[in-house]
C-alpha atoms as a PDB file:
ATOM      1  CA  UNK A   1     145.677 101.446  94.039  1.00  0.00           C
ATOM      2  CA  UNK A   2     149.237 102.480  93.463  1.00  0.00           C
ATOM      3  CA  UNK A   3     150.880 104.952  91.442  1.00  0.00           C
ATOM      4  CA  UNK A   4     148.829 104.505  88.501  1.00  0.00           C
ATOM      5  CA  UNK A   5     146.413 106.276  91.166  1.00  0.00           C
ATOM      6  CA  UNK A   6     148.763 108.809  92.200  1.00  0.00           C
ATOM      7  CA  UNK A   7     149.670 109.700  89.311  1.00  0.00           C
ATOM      8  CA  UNK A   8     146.270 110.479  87.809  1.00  0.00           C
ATOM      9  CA  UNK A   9     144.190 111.840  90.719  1.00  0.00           C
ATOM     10  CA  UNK A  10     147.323 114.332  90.507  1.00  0.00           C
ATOM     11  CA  UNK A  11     146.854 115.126  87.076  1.00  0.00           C
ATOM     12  CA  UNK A  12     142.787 115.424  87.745  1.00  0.00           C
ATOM     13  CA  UNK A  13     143.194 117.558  90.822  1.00  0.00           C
ATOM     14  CA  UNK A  14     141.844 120.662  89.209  1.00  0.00           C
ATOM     15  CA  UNK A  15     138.709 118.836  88.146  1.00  0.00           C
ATOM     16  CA  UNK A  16     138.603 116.720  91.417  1.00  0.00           C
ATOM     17  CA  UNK A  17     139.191 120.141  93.431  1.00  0.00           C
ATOM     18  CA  UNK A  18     135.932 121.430  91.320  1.00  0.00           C
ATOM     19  CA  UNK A  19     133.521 118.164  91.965  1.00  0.00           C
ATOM     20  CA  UNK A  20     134.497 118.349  95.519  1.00  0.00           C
ATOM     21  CA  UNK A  21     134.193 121.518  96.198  1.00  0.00           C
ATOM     22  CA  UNK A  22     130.710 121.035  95.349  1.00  0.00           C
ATOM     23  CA  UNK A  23     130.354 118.287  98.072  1.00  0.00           C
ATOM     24  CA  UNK A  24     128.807 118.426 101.403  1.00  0.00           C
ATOM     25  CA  UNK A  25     131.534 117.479 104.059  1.00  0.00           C
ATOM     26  CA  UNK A  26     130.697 114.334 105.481  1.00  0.00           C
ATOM     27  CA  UNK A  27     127.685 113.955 107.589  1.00  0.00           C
ATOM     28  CA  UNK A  28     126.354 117.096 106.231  1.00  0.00           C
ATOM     29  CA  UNK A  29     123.913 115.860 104.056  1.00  0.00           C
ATOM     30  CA  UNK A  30     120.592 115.853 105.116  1.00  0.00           C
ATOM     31  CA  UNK A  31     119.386 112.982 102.586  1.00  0.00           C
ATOM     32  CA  UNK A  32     120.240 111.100  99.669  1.00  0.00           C
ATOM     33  CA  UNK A  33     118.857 113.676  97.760  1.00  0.00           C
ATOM     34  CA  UNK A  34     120.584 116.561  99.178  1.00  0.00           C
ATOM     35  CA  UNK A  35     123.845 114.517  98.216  1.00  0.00           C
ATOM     36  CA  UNK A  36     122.569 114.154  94.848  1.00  0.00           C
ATOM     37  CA  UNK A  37     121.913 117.391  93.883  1.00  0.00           C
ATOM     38  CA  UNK A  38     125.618 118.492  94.992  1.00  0.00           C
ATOM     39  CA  UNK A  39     126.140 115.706  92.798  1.00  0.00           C
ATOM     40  CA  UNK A  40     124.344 116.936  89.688  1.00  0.00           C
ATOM     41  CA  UNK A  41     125.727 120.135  89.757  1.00  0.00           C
ATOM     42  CA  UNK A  42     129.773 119.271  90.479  1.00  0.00           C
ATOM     43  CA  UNK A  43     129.411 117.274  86.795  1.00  0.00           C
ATOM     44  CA  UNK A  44     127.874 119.775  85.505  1.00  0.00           C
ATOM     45  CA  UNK A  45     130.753 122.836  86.858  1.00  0.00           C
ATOM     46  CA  UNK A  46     133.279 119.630  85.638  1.00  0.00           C
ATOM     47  CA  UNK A  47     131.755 119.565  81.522  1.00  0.00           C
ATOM     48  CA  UNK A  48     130.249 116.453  81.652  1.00  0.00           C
ATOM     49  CA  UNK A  49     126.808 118.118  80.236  1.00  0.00           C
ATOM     50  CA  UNK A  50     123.378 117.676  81.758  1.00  0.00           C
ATOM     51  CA  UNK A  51     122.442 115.186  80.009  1.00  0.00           C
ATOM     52  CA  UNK A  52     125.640 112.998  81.411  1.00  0.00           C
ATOM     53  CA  UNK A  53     125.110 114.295  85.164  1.00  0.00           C
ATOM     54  CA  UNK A  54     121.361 113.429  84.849  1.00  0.00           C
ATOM     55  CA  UNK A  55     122.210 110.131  83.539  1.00  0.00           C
ATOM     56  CA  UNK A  56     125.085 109.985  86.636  1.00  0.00           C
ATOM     57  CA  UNK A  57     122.284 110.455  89.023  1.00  0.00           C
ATOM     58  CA  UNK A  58     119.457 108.458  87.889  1.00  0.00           C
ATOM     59  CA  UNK A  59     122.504 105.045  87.713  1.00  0.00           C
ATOM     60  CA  UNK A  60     123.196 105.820  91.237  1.00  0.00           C
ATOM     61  CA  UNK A  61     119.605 106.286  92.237  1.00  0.00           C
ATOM     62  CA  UNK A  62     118.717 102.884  90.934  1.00  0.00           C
ATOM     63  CA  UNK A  63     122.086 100.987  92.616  1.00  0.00           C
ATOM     64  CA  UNK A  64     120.810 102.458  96.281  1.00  0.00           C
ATOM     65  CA  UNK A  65     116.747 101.433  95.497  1.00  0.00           C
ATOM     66  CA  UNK A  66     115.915 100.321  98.811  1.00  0.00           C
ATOM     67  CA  UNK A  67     118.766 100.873 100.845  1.00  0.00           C
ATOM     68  CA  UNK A  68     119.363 103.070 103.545  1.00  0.00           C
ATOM     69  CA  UNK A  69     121.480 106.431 103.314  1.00  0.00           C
ATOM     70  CA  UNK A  70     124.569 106.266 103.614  1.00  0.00           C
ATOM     71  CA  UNK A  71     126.595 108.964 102.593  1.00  0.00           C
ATOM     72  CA  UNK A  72     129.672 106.578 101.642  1.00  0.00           C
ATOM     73  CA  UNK A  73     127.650 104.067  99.680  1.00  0.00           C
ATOM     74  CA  UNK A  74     126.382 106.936  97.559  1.00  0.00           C
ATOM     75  CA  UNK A  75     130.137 107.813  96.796  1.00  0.00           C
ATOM     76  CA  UNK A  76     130.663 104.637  95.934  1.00  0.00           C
ATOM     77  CA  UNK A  77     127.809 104.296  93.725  1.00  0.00           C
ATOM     78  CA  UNK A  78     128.585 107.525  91.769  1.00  0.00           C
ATOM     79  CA  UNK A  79     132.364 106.106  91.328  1.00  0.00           C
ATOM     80  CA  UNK A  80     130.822 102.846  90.313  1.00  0.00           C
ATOM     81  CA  UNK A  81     128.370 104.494  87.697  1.00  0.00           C
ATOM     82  CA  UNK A  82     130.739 106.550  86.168  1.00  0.00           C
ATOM     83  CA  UNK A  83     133.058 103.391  85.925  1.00  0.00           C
ATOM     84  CA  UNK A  84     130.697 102.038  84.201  1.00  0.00           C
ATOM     85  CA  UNK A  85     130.021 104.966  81.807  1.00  0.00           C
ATOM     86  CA  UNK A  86     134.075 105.199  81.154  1.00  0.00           C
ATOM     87  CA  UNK A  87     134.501 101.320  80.890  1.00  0.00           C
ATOM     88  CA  UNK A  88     132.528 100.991  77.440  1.00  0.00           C
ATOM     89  CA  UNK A  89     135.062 103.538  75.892  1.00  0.00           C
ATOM     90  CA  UNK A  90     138.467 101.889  78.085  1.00  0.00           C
ATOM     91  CA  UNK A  91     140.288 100.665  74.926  1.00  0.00           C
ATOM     92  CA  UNK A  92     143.996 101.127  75.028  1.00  0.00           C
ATOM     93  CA  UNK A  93     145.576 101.374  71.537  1.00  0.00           C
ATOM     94  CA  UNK A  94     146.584  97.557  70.071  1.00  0.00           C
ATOM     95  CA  UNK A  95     149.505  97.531  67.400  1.00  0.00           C
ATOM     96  CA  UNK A  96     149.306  94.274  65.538  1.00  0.00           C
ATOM     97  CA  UNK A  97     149.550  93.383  61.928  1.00  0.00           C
ATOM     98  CA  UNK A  98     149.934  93.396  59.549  1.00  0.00           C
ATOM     99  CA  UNK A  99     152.512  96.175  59.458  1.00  0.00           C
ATOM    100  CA  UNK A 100     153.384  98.763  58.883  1.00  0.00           C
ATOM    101  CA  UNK A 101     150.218  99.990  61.492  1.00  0.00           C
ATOM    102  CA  UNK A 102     149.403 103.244  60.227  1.00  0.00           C
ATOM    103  CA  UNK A 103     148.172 106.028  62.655  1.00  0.00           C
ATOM    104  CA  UNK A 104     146.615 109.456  61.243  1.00  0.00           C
ATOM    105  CA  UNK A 105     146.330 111.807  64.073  1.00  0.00           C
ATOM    106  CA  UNK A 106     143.709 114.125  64.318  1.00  0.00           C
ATOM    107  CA  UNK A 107     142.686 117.361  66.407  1.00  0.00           C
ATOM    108  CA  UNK A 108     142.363 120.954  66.006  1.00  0.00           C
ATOM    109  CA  UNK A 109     145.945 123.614  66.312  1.00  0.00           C
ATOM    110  CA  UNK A 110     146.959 123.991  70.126  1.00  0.00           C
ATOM    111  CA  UNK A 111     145.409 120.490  71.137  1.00  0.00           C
ATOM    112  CA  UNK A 112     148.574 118.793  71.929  1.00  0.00           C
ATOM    113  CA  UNK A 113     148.379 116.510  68.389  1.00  0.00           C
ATOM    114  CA  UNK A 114     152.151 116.633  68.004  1.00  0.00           C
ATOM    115  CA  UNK A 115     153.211 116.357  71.303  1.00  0.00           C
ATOM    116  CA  UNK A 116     150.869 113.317  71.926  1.00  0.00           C
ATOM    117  CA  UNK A 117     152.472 111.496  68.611  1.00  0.00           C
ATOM    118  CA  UNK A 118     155.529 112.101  70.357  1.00  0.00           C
ATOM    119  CA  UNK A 119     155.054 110.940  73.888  1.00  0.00           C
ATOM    120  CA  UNK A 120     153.096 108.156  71.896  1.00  0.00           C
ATOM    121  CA  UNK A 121     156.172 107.506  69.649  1.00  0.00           C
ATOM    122  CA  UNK A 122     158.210 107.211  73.315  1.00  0.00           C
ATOM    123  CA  UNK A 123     155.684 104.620  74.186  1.00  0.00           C
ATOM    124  CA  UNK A 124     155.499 102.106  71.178  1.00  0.00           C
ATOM    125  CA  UNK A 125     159.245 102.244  71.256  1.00  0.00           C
ATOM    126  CA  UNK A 126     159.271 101.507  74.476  1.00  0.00           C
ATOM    127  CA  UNK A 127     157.428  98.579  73.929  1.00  0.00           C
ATOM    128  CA  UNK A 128     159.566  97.194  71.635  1.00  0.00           C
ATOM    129  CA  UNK A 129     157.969  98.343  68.405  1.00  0.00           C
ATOM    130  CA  UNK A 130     160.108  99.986  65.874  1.00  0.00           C
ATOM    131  CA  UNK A 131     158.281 103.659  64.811  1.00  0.00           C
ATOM    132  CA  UNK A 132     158.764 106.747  62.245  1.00  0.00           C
ATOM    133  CA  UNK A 133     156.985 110.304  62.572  1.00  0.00           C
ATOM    134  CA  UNK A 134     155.478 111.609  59.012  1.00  0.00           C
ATOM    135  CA  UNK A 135     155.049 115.322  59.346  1.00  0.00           C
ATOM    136  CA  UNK A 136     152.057 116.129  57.279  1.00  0.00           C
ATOM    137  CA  UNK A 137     151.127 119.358  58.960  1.00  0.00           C
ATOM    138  CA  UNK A 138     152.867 121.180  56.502  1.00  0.00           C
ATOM    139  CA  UNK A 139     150.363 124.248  56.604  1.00  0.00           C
ATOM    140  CA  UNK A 140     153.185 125.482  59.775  1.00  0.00           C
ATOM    141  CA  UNK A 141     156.238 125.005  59.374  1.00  0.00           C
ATOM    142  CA  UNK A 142     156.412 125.413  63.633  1.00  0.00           C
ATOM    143  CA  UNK A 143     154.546 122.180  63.293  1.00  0.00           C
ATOM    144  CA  UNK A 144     157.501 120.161  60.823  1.00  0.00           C
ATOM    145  CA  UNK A 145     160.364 121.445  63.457  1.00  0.00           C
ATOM    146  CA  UNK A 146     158.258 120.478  67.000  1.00  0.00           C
ATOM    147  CA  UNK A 147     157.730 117.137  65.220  1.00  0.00           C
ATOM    148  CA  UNK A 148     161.580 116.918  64.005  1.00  0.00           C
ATOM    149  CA  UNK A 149     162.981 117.322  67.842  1.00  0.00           C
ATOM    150  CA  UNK A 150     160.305 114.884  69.095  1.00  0.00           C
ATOM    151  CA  UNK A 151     162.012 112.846  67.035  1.00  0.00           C
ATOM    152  CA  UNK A 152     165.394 113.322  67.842  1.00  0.00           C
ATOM    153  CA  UNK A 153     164.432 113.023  71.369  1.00  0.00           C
ATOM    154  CA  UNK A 154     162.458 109.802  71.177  1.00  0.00           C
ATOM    155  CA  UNK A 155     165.047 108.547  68.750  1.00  0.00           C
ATOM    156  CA  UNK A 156     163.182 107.434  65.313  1.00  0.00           C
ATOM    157  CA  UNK A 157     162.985 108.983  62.005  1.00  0.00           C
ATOM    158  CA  UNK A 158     160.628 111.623  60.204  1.00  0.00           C
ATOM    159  CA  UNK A 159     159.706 112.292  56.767  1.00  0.00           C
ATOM    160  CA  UNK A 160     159.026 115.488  56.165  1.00  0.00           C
ATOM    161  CA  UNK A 161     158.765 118.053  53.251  1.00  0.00           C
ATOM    162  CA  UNK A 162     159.310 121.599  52.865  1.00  0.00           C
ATOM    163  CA  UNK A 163     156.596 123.887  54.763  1.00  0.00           C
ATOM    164  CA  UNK A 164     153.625 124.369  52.323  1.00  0.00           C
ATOM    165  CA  UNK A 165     153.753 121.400  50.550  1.00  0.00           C
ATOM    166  CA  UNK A 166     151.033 118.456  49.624  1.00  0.00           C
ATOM    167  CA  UNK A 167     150.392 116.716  52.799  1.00  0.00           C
ATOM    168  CA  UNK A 168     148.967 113.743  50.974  1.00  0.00           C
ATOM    169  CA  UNK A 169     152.409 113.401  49.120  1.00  0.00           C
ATOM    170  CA  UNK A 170     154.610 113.621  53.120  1.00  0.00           C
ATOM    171  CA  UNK A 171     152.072 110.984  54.447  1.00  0.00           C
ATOM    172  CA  UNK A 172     152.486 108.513  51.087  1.00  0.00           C
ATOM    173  CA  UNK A 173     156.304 109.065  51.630  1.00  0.00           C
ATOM    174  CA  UNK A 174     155.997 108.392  54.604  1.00  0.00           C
ATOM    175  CA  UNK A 175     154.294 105.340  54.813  1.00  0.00           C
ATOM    176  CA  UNK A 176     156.265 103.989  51.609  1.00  0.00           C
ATOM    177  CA  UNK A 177     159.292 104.691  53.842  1.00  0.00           C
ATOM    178  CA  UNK A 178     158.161 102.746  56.405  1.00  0.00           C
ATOM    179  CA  UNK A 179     157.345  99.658  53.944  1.00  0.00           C
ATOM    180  CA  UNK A 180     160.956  99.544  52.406  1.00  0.00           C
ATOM    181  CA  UNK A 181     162.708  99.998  55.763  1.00  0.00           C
ATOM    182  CA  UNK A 182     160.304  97.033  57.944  1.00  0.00           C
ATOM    183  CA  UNK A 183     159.197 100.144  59.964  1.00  0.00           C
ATOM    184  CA  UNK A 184     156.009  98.614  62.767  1.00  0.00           C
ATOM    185  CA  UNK A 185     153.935 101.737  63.323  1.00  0.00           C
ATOM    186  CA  UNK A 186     153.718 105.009  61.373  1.00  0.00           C
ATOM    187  CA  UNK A 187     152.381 108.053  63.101  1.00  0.00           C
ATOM    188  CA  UNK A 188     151.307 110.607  60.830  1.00  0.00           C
ATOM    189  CA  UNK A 189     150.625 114.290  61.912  1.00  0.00           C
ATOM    190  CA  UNK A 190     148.358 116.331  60.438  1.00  0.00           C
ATOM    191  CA  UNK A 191     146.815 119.739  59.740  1.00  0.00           C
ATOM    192  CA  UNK A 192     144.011 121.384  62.508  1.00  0.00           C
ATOM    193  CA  UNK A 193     142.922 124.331  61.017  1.00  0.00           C
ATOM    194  CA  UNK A 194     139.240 124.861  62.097  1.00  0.00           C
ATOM    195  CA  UNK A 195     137.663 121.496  62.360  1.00  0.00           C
ATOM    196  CA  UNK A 196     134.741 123.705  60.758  1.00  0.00           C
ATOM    197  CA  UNK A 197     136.942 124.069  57.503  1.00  0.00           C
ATOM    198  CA  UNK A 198     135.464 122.360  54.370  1.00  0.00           C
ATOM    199  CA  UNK A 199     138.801 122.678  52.424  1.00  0.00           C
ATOM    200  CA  UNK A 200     140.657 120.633  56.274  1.00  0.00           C
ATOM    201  CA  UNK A 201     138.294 118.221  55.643  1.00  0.00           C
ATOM    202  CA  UNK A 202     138.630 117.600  52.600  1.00  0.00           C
ATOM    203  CA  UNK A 203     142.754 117.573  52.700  1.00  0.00           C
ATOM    204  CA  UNK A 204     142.277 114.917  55.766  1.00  0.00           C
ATOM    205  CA  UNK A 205     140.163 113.000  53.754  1.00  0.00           C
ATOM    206  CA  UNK A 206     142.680 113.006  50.514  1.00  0.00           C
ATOM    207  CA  UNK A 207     145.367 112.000  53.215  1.00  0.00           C
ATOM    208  CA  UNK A 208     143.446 109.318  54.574  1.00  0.00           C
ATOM    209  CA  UNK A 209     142.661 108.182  51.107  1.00  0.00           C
ATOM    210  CA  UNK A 210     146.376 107.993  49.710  1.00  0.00           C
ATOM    211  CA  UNK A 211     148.027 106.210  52.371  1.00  0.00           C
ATOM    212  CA  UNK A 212     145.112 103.459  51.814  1.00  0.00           C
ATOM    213  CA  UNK A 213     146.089 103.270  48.557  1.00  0.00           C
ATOM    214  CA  UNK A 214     149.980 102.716  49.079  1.00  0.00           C
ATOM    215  CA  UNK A 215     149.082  99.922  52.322  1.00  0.00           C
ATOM    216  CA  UNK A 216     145.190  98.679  51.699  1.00  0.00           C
ATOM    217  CA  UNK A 217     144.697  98.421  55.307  1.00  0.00           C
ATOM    218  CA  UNK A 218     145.590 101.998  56.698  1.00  0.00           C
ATOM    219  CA  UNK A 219     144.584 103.877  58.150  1.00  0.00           C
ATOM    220  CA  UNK A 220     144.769 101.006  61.443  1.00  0.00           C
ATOM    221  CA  UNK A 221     143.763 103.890  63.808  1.00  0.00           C
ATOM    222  CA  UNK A 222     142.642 106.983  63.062  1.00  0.00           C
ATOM    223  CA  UNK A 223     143.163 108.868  66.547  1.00  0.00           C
ATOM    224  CA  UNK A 224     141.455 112.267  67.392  1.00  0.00           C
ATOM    225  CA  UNK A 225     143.406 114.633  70.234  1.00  0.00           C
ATOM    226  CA  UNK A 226     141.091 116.874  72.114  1.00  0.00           C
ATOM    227  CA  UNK A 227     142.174 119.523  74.622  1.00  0.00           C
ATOM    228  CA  UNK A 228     140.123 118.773  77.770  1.00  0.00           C
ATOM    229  CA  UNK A 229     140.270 122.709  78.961  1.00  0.00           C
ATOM    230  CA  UNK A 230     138.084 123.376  75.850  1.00  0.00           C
ATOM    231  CA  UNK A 231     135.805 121.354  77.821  1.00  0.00           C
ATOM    232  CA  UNK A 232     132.265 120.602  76.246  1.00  0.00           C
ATOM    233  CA  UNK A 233     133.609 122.250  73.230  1.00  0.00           C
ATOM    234  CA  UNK A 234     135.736 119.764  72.581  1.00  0.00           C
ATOM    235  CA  UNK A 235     132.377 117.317  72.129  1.00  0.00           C
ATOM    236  CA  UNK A 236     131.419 119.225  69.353  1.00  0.00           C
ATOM    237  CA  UNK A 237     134.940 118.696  67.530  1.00  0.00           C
ATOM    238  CA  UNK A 238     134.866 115.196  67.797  1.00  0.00           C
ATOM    239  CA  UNK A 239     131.574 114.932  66.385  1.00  0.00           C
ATOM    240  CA  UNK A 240     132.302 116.465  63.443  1.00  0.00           C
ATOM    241  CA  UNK A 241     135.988 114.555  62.610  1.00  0.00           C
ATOM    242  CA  UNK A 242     134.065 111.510  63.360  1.00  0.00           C
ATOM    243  CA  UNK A 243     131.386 112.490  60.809  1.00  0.00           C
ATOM    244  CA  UNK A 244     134.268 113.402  58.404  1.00  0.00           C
ATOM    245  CA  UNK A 245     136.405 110.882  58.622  1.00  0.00           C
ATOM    246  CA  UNK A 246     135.786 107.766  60.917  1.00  0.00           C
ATOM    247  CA  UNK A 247     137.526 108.547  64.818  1.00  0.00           C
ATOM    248  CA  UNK A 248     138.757 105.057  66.160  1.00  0.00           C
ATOM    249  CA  UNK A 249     140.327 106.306  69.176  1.00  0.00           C
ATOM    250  CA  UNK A 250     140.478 109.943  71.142  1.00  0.00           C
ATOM    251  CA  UNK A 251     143.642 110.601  73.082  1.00  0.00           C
ATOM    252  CA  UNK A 252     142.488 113.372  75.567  1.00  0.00           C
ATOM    253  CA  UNK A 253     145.046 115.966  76.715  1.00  0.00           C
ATOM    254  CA  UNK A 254     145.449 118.730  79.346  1.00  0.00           C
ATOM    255  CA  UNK A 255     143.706 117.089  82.041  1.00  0.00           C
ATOM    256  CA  UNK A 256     146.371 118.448  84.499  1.00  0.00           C
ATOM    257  CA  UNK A 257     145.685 121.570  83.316  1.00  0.00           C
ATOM    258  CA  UNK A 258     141.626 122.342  83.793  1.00  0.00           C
ATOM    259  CA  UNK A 259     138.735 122.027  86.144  1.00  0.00           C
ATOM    260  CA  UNK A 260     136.821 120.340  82.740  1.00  0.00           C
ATOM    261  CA  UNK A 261     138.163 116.827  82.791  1.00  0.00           C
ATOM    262  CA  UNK A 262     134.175 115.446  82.700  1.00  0.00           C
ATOM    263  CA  UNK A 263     134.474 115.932  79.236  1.00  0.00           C
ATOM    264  CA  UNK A 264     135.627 112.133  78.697  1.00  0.00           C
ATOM    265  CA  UNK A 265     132.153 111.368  80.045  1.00  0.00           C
ATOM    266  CA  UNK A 266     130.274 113.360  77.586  1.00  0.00           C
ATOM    267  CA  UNK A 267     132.527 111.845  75.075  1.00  0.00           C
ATOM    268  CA  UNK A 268     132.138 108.544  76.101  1.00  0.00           C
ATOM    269  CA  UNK A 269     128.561 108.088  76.868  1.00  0.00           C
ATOM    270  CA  UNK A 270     127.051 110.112  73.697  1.00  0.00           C
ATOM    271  CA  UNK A 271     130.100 109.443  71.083  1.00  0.00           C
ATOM    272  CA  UNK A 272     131.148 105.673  71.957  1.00  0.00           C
ATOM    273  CA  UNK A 273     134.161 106.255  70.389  1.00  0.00           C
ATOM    274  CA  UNK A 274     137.036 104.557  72.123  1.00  0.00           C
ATOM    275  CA  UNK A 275     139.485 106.310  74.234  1.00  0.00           C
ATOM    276  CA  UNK A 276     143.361 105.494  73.896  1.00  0.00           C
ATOM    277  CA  UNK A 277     145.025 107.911  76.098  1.00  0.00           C
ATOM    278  CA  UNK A 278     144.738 110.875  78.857  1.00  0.00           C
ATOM    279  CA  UNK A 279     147.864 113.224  78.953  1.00  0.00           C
ATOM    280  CA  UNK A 280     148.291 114.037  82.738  1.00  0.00           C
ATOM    281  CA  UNK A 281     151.215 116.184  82.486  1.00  0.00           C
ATOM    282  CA  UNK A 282     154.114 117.392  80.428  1.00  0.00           C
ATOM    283  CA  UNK A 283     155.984 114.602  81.197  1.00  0.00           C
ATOM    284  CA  UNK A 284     156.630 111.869  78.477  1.00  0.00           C
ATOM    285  CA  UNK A 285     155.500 109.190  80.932  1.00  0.00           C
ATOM    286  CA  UNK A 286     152.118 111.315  81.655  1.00  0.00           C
ATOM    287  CA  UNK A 287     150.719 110.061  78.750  1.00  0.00           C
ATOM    288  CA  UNK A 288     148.666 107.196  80.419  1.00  0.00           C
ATOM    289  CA  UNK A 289     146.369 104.183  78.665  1.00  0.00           C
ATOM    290  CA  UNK A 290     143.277 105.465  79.554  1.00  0.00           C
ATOM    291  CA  UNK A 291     141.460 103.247  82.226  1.00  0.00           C
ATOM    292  CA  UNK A 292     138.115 103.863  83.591  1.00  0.00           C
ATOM    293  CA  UNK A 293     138.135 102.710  87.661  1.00  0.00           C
ATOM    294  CA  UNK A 294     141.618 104.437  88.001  1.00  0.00           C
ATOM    295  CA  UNK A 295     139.660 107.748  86.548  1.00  0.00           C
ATOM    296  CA  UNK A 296     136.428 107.741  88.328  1.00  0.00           C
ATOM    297  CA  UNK A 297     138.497 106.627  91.553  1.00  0.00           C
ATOM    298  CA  UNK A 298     140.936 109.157  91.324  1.00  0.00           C
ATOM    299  CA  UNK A 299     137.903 111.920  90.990  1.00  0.00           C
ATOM    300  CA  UNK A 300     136.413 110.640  94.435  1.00  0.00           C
ATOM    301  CA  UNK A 301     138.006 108.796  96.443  1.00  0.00           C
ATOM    302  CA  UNK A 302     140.444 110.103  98.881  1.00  0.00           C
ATOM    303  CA  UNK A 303     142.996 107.022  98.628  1.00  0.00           C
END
């Protein structure tokens, strides 16, 4: 499997430490139902909801109908369920044009947003793709400087205005910037008050609206960054920015940091909304296209 593996059953080992935990050692289970119980309730402890680690359980059910117990074929089938749960939302992030690709990035204060349009600025470039930051969280002015040495780091330009000022009028600059100088991608930070803030809304909205007006097609991507230790809370935020304002992708963050990383299956099974990236670590190359096997794998299986 490779370092891809590696690399995220390390970043998941608090959450894989919590759904294992939960397991019988092998050859302890009595029955298939006695396995699926531990089961149920090691989602549950990881914030994939009950509804999720009902649905888990009733998939692997049905894929051992008639077979005999086996305590390793039921592993399988839970990897192979939740696969299949995580594969309708495995959607990594495709720049194309017509350019410049404009991304607005989403996500309440503290959820990683600017770090992730960094580390995803370090990416694109990577690629090949030419990129400038617009720094429209202008409600703290921490938020302007963190941006401003992400780019320095990552090596490409931001347009930003003084702290306080019209975020609408940083993102139009930005993405008129971007026009005159052949820029590929623009990746626009924004304010995350409370995601339960009318007036947020309703400056993300005005954002979203001006840079359509300067390039008809943009937003390309409006991406949503959730902090997976706020675990099933973080459900709730991306319901409501998807409400508000139309999530196309959800970069999830943090996972090396919490016991909660099920919340990409809540997400994925009741939202549907596609998921771009999982930040493994503070590392600029641990943030990962999100794949699904890799993820359920890495949760389960030993190697």
């Amino acid at each position: 499997m490779g370092s891809v593996f590696s690399r995220i059953k390390k970043g998941l080992t608090k959450t894989r430490e919590k759904i294992l935990g939960i397991f019988p050692a092998p050859g302890e289970a009595k029955n298939l139902e006695e396995f699926l119980e531990r089961v149920e309730e090691s989602l549950i402890l990881a914030d994939t909801g009950v509804d999720t680690a009902l649905f888990v359980v009733e998939e692997v059910k049905e894929r051992l109908r008639g077979k005999n117990w086996d305590e390793k074929a039921a592993r399988d089938a839970v990897v192979d369920a939740i696969s299949d749960i995580l594969g309708e939302v495995e959607s990594p992030l495709q720049v194309e044009p017509p350019f410049p690709f404009v991304v607005l990035v989403l996500g309440v204060n503290g959820s990683g947003k600017t770090t992730t349009i960094g580390k995803m600025a370090a990416l694109l470039k990577e690629s090949g793709r030419s990129v400038l930051l617009g720094a429209a969280d202008t409600f703290r002015a921490a938020a302007i400087d963190q941006l401003e040495i992400w780019g320095e780091r990552v090596g490409v330009p931001v347009v930003k205005h003084s702290p306080g000022a019209d975020a609408s009028a940083v993102a139009f600059d930005a993405v008129r910037a971007a026009r005159a100088r052949g820029i590929d991608v623009v990746i626009i930070d924004t304010a995350g008050r409370l995601h339960t803030k009318k007036n947020l809304m309703e400056e993300l909205k005005k954002v979203k609206r001006v840079v359509g007006k300067e390039v008809p097609h943009a937003p390309s991507e409006v991406l949503l960054v959730i902090d997976a230790t706020t675990g099933l809370n973080g459900l709730s935020q991306a319901r409501v920015f998807h409400e508000e304002l139309g999530v196309t992708g959800i970069a999830v963050t943090k996972l090396d940091g919490t016991a909660k990383g099920g919340i990409i299956l809540a997400i994925s099974r009741e939202l549907k909304i596609p998921v771009r990236f999982v930040g493994v670590g503070e590392g600029v190359e641990d943030l990962r296209e999100f794949r699904a096997r890799p993820f359920a794998e890495a949760l389960f299986l030993d190697e």
